[in-house]
C-alpha atoms as a PDB file:
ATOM      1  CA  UNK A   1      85.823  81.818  88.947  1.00  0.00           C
ATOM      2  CA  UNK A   2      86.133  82.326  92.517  1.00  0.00           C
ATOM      3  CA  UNK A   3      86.064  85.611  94.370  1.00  0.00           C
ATOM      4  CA  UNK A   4      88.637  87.950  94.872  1.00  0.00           C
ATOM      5  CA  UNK A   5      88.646  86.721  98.670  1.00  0.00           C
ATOM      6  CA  UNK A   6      88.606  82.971  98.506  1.00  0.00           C
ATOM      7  CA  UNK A   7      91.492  83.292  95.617  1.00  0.00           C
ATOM      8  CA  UNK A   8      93.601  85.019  98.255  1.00  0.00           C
ATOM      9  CA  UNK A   9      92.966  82.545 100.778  1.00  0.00           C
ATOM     10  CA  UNK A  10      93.759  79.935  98.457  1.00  0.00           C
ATOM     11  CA  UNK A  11      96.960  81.434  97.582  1.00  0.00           C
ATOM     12  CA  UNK A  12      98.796  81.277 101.412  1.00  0.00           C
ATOM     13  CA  UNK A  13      96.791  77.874 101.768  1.00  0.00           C
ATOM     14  CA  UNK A  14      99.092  76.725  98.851  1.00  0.00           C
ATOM     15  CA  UNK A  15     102.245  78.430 100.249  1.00  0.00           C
ATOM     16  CA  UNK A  16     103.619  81.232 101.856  1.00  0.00           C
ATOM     17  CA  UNK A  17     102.808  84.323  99.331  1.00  0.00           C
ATOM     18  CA  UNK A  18     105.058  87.586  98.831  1.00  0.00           C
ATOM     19  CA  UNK A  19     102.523  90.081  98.386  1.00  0.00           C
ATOM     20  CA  UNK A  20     104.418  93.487  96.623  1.00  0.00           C
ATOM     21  CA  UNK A  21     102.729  96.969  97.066  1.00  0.00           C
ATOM     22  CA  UNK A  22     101.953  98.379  93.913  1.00  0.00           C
ATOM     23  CA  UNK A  23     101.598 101.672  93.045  1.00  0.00           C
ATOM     24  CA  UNK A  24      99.504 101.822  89.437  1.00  0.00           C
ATOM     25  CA  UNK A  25      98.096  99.730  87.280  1.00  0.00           C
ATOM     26  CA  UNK A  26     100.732  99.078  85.728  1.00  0.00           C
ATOM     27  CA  UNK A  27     103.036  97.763  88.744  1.00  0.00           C
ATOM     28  CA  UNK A  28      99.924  95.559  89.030  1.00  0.00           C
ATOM     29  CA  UNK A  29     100.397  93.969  85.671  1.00  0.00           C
ATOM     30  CA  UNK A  30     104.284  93.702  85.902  1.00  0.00           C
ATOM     31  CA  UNK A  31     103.374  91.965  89.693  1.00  0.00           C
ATOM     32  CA  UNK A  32     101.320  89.556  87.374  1.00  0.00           C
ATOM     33  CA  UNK A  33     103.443  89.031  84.622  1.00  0.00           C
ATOM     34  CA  UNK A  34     106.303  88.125  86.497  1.00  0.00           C
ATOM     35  CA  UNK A  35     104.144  85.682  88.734  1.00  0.00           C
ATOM     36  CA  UNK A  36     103.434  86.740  92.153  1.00  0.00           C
ATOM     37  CA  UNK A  37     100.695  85.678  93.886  1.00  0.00           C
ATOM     38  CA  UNK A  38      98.694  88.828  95.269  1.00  0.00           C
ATOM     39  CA  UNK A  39      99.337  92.559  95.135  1.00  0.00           C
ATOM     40  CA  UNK A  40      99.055  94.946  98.000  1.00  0.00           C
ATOM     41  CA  UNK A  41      97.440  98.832  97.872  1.00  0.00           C
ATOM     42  CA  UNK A  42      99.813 100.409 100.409  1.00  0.00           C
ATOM     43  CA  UNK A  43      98.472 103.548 102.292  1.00  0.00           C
ATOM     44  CA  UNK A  44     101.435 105.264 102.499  1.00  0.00           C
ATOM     45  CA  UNK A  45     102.122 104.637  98.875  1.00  0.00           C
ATOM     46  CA  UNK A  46      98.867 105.680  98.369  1.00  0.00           C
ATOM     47  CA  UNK A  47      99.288 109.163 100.409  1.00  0.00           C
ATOM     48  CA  UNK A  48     102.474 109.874  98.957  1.00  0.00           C
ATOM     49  CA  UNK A  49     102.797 108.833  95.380  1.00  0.00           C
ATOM     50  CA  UNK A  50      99.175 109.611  94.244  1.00  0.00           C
ATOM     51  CA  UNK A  51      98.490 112.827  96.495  1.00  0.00           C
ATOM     52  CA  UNK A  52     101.933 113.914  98.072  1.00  0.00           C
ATOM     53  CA  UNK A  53     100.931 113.686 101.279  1.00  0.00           C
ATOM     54  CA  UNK A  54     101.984 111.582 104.739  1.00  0.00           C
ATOM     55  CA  UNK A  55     100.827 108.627 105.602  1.00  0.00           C
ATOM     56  CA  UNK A  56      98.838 110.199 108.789  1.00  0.00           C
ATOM     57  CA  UNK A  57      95.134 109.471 107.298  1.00  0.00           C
ATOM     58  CA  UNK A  58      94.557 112.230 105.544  1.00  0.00           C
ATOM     59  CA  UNK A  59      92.800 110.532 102.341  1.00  0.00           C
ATOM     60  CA  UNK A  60      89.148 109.297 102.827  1.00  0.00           C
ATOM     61  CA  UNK A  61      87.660 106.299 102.123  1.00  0.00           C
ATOM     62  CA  UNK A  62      86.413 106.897  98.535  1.00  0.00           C
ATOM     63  CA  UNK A  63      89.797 108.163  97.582  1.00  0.00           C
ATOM     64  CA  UNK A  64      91.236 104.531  98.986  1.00  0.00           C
ATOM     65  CA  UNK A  65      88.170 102.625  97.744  1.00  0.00           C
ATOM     66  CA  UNK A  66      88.351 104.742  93.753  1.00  0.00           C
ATOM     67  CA  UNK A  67      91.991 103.437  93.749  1.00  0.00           C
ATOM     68  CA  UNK A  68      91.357  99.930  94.721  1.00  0.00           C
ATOM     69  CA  UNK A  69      89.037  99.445  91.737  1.00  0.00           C
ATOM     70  CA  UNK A  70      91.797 100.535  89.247  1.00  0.00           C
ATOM     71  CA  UNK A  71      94.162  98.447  90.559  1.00  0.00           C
ATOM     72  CA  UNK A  72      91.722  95.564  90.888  1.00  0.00           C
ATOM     73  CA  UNK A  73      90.778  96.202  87.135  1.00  0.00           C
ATOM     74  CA  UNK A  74      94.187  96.387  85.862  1.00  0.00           C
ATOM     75  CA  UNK A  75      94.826  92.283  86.908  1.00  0.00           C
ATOM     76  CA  UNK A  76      92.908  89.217  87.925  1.00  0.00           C
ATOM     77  CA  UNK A  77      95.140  88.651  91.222  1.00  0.00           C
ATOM     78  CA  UNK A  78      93.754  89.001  94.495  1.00  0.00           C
ATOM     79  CA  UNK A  79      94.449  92.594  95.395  1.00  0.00           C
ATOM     80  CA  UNK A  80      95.210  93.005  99.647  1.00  0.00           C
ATOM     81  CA  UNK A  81      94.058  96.965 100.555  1.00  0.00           C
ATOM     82  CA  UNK A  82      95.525  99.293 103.347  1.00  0.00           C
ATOM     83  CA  UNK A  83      92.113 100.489 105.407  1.00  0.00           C
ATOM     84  CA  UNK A  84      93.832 102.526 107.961  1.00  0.00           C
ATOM     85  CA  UNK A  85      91.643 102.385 111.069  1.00  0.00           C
ATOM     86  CA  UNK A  86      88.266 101.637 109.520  1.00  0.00           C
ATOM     87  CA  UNK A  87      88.213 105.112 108.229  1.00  0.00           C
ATOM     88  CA  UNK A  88      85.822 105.651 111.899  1.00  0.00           C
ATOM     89  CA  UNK A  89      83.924 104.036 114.398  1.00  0.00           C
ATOM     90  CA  UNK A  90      82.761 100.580 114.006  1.00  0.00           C
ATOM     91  CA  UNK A  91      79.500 101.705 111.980  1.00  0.00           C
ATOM     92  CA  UNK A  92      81.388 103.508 109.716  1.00  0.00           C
ATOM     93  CA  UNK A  93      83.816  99.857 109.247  1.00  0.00           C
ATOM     94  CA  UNK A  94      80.780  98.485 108.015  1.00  0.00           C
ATOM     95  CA  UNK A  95      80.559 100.847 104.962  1.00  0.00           C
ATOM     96  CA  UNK A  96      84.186 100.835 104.573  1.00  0.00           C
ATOM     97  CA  UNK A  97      84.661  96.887 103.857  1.00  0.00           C
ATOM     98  CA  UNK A  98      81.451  97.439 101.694  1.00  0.00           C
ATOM     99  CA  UNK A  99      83.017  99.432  99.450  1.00  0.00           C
ATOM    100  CA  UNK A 100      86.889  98.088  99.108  1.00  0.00           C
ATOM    101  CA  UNK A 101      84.567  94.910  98.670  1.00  0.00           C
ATOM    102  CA  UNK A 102      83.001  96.232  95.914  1.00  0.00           C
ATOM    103  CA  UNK A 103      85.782  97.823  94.126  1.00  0.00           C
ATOM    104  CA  UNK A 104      86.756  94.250  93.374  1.00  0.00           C
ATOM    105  CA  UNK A 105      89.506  94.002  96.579  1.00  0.00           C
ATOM    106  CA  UNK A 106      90.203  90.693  97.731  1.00  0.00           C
ATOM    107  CA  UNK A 107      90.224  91.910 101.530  1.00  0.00           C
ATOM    108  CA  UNK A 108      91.938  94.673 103.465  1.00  0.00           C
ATOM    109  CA  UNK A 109      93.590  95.050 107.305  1.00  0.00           C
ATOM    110  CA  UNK A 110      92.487  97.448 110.035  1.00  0.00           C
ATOM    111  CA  UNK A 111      94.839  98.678 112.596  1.00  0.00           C
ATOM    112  CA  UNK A 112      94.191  99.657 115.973  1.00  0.00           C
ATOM    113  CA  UNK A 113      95.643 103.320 115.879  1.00  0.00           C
ATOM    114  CA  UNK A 114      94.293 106.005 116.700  1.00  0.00           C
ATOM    115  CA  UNK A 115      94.105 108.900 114.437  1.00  0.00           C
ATOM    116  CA  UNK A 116      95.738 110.836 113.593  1.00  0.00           C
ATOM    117  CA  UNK A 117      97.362 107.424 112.784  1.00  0.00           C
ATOM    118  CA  UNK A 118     100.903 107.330 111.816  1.00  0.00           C
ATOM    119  CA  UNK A 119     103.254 104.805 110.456  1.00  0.00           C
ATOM    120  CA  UNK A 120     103.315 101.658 111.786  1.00  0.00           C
ATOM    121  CA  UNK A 121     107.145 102.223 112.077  1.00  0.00           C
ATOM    122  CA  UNK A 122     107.496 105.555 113.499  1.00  0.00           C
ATOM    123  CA  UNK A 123     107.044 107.140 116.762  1.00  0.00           C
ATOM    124  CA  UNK A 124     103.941 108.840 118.391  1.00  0.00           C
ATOM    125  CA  UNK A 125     101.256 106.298 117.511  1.00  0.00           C
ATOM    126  CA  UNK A 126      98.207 105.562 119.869  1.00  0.00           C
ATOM    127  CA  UNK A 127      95.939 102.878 120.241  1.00  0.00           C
ATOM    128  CA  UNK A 128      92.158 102.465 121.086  1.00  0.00           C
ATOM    129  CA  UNK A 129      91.179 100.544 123.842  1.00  0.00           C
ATOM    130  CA  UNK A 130      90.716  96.619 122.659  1.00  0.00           C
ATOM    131  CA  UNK A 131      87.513  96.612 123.141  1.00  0.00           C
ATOM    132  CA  UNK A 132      86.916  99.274 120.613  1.00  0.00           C
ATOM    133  CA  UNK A 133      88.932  97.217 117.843  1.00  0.00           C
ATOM    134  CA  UNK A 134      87.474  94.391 118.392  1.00  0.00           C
ATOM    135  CA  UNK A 135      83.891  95.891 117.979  1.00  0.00           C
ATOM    136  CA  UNK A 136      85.711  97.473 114.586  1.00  0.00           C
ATOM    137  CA  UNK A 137      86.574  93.455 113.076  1.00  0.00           C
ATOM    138  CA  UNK A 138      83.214  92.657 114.486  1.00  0.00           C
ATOM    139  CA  UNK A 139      81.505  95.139 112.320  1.00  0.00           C
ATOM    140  CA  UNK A 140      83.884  93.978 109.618  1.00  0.00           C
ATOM    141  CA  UNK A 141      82.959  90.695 109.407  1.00  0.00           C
ATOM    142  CA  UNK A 142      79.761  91.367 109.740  1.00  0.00           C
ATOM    143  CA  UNK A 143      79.480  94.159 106.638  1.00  0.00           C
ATOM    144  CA  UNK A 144      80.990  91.540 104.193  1.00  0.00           C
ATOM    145  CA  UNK A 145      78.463  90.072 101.338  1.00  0.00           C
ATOM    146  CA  UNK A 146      81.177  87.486 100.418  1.00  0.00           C
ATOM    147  CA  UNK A 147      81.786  85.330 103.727  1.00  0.00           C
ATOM    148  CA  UNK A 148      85.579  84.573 101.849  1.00  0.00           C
ATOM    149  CA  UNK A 149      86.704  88.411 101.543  1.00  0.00           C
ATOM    150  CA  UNK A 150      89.881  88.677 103.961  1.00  0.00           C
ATOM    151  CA  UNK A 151      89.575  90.879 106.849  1.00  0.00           C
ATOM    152  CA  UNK A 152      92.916  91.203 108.652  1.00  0.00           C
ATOM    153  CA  UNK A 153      93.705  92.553 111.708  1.00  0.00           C
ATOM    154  CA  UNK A 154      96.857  94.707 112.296  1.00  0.00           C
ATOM    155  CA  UNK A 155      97.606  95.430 115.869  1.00  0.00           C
ATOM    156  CA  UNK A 156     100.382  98.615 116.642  1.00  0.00           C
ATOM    157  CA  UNK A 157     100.962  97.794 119.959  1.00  0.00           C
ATOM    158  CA  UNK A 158     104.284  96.267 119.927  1.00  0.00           C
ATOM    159  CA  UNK A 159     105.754  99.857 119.941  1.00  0.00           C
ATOM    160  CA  UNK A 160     103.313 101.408 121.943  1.00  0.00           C
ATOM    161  CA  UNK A 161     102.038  98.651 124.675  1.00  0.00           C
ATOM    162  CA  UNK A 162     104.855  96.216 124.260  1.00  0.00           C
ATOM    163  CA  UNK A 163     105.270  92.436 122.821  1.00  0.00           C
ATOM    164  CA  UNK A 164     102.595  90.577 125.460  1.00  0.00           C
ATOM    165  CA  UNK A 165     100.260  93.430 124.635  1.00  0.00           C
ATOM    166  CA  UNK A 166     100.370  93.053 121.086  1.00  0.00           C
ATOM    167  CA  UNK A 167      99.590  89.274 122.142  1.00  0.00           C
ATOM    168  CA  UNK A 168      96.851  89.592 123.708  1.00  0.00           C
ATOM    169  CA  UNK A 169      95.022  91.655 121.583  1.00  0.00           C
ATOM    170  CA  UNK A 170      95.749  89.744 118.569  1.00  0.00           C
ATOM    171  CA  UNK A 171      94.153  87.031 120.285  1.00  0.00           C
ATOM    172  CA  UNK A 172      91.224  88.975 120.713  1.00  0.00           C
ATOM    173  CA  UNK A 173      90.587  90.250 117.452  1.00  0.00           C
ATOM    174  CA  UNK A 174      91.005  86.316 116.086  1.00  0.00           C
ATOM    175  CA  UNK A 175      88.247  85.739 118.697  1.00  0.00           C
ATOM    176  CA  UNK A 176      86.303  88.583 117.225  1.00  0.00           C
ATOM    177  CA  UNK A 177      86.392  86.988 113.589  1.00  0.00           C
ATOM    178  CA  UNK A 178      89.538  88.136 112.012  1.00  0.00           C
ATOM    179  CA  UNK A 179      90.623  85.747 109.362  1.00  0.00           C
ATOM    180  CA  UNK A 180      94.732  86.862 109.768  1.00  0.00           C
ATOM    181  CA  UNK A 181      97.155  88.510 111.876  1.00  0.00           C
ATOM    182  CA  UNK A 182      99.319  91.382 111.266  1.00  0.00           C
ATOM    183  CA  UNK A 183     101.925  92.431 114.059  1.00  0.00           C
ATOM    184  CA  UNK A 184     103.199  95.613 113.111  1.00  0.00           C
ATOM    185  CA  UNK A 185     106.840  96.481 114.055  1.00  0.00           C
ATOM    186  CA  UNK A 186     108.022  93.403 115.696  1.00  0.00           C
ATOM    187  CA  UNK A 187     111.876  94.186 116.221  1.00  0.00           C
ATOM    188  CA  UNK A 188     113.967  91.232 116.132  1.00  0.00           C
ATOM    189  CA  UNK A 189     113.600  87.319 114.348  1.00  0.00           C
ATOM    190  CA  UNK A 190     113.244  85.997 118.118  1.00  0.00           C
ATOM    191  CA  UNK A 191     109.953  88.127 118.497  1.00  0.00           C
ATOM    192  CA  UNK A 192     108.273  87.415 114.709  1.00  0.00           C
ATOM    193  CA  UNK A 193     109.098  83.387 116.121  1.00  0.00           C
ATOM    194  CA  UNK A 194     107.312  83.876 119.376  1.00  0.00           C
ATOM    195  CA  UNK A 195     104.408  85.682 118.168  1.00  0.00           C
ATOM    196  CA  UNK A 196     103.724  82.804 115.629  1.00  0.00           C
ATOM    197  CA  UNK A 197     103.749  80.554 118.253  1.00  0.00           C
ATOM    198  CA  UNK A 198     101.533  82.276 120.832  1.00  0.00           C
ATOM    199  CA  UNK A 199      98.974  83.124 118.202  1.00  0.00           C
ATOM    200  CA  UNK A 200      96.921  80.591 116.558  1.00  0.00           C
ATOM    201  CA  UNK A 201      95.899  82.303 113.383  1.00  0.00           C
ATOM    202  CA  UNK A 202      97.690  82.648 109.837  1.00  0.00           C
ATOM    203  CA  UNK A 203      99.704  85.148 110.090  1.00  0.00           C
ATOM    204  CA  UNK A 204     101.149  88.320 107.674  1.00  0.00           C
ATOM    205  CA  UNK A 205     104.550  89.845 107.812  1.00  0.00           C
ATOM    206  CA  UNK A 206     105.647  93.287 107.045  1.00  0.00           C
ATOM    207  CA  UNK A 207     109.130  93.824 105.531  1.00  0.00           C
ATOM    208  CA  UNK A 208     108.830  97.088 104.236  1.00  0.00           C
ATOM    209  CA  UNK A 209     112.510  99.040 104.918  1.00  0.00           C
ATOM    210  CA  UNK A 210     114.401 101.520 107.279  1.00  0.00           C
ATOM    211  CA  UNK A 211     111.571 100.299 110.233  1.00  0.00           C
ATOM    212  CA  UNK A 212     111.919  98.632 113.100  1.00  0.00           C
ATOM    213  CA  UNK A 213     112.011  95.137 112.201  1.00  0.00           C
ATOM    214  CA  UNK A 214     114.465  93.258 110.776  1.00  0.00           C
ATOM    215  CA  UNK A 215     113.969  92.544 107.075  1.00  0.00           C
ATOM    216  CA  UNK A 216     113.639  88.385 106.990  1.00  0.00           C
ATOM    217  CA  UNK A 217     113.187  86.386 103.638  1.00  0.00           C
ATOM    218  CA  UNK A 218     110.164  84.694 102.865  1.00  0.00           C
ATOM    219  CA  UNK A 219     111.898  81.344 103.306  1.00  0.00           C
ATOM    220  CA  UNK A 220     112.720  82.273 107.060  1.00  0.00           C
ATOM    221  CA  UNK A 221     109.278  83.942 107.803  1.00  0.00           C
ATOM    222  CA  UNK A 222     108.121  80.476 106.539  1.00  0.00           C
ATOM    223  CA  UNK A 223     109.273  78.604 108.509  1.00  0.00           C
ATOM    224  CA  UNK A 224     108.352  80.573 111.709  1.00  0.00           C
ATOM    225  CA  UNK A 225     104.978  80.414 110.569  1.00  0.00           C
ATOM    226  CA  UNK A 226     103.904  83.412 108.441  1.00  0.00           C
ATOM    227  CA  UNK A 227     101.582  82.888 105.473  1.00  0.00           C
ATOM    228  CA  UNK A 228     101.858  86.318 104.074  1.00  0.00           C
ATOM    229  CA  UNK A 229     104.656  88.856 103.376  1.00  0.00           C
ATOM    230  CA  UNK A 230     104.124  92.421 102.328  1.00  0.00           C
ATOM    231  CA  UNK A 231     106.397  94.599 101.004  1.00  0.00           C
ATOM    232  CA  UNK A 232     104.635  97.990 100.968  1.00  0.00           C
ATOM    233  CA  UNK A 233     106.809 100.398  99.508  1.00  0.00           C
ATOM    234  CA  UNK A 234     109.751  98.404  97.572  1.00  0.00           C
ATOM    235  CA  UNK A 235     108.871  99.278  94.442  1.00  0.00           C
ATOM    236  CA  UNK A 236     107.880 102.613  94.550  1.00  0.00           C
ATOM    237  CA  UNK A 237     111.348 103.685  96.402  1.00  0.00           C
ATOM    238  CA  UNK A 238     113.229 101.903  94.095  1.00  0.00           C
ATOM    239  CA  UNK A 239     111.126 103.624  91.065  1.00  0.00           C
ATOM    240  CA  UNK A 240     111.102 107.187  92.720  1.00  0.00           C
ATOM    241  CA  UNK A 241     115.355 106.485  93.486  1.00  0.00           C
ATOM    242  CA  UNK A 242     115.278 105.780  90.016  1.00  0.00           C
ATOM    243  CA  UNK A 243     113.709 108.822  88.852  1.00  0.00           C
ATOM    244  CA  UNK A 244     115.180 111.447  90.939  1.00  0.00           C
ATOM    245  CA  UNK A 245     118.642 109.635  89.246  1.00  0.00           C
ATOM    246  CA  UNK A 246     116.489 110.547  85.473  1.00  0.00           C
ATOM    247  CA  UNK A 247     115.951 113.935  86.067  1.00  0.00           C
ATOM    248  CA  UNK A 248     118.966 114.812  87.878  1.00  0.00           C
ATOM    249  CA  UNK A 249     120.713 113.306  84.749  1.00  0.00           C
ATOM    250  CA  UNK A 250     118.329 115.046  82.527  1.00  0.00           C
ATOM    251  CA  UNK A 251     119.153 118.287  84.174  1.00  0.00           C
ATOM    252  CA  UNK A 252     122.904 118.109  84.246  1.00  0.00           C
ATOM    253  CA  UNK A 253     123.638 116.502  80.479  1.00  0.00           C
ATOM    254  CA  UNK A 254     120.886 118.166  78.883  1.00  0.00           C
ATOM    255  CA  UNK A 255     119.834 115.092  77.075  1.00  0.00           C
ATOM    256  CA  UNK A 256     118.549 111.906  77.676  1.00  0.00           C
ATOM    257  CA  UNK A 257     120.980 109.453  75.811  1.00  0.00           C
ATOM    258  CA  UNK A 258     122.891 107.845  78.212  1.00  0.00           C
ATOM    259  CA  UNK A 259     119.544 106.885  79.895  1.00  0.00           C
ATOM    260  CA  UNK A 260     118.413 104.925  76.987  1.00  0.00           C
ATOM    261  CA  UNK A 261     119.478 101.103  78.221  1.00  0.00           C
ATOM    262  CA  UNK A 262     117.720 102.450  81.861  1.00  0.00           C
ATOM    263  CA  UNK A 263     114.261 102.830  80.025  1.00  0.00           C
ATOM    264  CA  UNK A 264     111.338 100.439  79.490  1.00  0.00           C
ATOM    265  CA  UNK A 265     111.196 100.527  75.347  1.00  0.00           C
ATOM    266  CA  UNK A 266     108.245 101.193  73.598  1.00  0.00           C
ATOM    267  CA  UNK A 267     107.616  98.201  72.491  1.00  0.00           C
ATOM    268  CA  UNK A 268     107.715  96.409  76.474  1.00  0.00           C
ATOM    269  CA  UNK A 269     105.621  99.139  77.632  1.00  0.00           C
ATOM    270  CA  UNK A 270     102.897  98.208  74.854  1.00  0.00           C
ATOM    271  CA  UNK A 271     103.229  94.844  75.204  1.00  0.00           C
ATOM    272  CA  UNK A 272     102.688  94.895  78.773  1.00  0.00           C
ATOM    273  CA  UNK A 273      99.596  96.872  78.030  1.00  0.00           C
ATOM    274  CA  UNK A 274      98.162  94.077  75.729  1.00  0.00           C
ATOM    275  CA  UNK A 275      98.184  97.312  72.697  1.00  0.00           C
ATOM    276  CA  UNK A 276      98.409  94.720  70.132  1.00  0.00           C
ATOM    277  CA  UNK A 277      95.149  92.838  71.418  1.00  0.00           C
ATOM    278  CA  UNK A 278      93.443  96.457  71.817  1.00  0.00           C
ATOM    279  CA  UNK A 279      94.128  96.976  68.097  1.00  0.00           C
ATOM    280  CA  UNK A 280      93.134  94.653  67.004  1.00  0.00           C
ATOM    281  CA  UNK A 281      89.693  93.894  68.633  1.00  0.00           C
ATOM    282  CA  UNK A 282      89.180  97.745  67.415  1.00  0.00           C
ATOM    283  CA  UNK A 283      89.932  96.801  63.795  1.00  0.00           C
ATOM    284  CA  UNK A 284      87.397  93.358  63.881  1.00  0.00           C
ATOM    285  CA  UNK A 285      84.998  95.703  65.070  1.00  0.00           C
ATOM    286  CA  UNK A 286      84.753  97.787  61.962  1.00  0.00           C
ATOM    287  CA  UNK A 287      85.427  95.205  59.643  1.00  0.00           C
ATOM    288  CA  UNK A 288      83.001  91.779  61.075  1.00  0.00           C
ATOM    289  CA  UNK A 289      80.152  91.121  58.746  1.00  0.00           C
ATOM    290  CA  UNK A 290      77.877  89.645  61.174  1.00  0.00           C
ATOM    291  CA  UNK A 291      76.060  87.807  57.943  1.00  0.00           C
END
């Protein structure tokens, strides 16, 4: 079968890809099920759903890398990861793609914040110099044992530098090695339509909501020349809306009835765990007679 990597690449060869954050296993498997192409490990998902913390780099790198593996085992799609800044300097990069490589990611995307880094969509964000992010995909590309794991660039700078600024340095990180593009917090159709064209690269979208940019579908990213959409967080606000709606209900009626038809059933939650197949492989194992 081919690598993580090179079955990523494949997939945005083929077509432009939504890629959904998920935010457990079990997101992953639905994300398969219902036949996307790639799933995304989301930082801020990561900070916030897993440890209840912002999205200001406050987990390390084996915290990041442990969850990648679990997701990665849950499903056979590629699996995109959120590295922050490289988790350090350029020689630290170099262990950092080693080990989201090895916890069975398909590639990840460094930004060029620095930290404290912040969301890509909020205020107070600083960037290093270029020269110092380009040294960081450098050591990226270099640090990677399969040549086909993805190694994206994500540049800040629209918000902080300005449009031609985020140009420019996109261009040099594709010069550095970068295999994609991600412009963080373009703000209008117009701008997502000239960066395409002023960047020769393929080239990832991010529609995650209440940001700065205005949320496009994939059809019209398409056609402006995108390859890749994410959608970091969809799921998990709709899921944690949904459960502040449970227990507020909960509270109030003192019962759970009337959330019944809400609920995944017993029997969807096993099936989409494969239980049946667990069972029985569990049974055959007592009762084979290897003679």
């Amino acid at each position: 079968m081919p690598s993580p990597g090179a079955r990523l690449r494949e997939a945005w060869v083929a077509r432009p890809i939504m890629i959904p954050g998920v935010f457990n296993s079990l997101t992953a498997k639905l994300a398969e099920r219902l036949g996307f192409a790639a799933i995304y490990l989301s930082g801020g998902a990561l900070s916030a759903g897993w440890a209840g913390l912002p999205d200001i780099g406050l987990l390390t790198l084996t915290e990041f890398a442990e969850q990648a593996a679990v997701l990665a085992r849950a499903t056979t799609l590629p699996l995109l990861c959120d590295a922050d800044t490289g988790f350090g300097e350029p020689i630290n990069v170099e262990r950092t793609v080693r080990l989201f490589e090895e916890s069975g990611a398909a590639g990840l995307h460094l930004e060029d914040q620095i930290l404290p880094k912040r969301c890509g969509h909020l205020s107070g964000k600083m960037l290093v110099d270029p020269e110092t992010m380009v040294s960081k995909v450098r050591a990226a590309v270099a640090a990677r044992r399969d040549r086909d794991f993805v190694i994206v660039a994500r540049t800040d700078a629209r918000s902080v530098e300005g449009f031609d600024t985020a140009v420019a340095r996109a261009r040099a990180y594709v010069s550095a090695g970068a295999d994609m593009v991600f412009p963080e917090a373009l703000e209008s159709a117009d701008e997502f339509a000239r960066f395409a064209r002023l960047v020769d690269a393929p080239l990832l979208a991010n529609m995650t909501e209440f940001g700065r940019s205005p949320l496009l579908s994939l059809d019209e990213l398409a056609a402006l020349g995108y390859r890749a959409v994410l959608y970091p967080l969809t799921a998990f606000r709709a899921a944690m809306r949904a459960a502040e709606q449970t227990l507020i209900a909960l509270r109030d009626q003192g019962t759970q009835r009337d959330l019944i038809d809400r609920m995944q059933t017993r029997a969807e939650l096993y099936d989409l765990l494969g239980y049946t197949d667990w069972e029985t492989r569990d049974r055959d194992y007592f009762t084979h007679d290897p003679a």
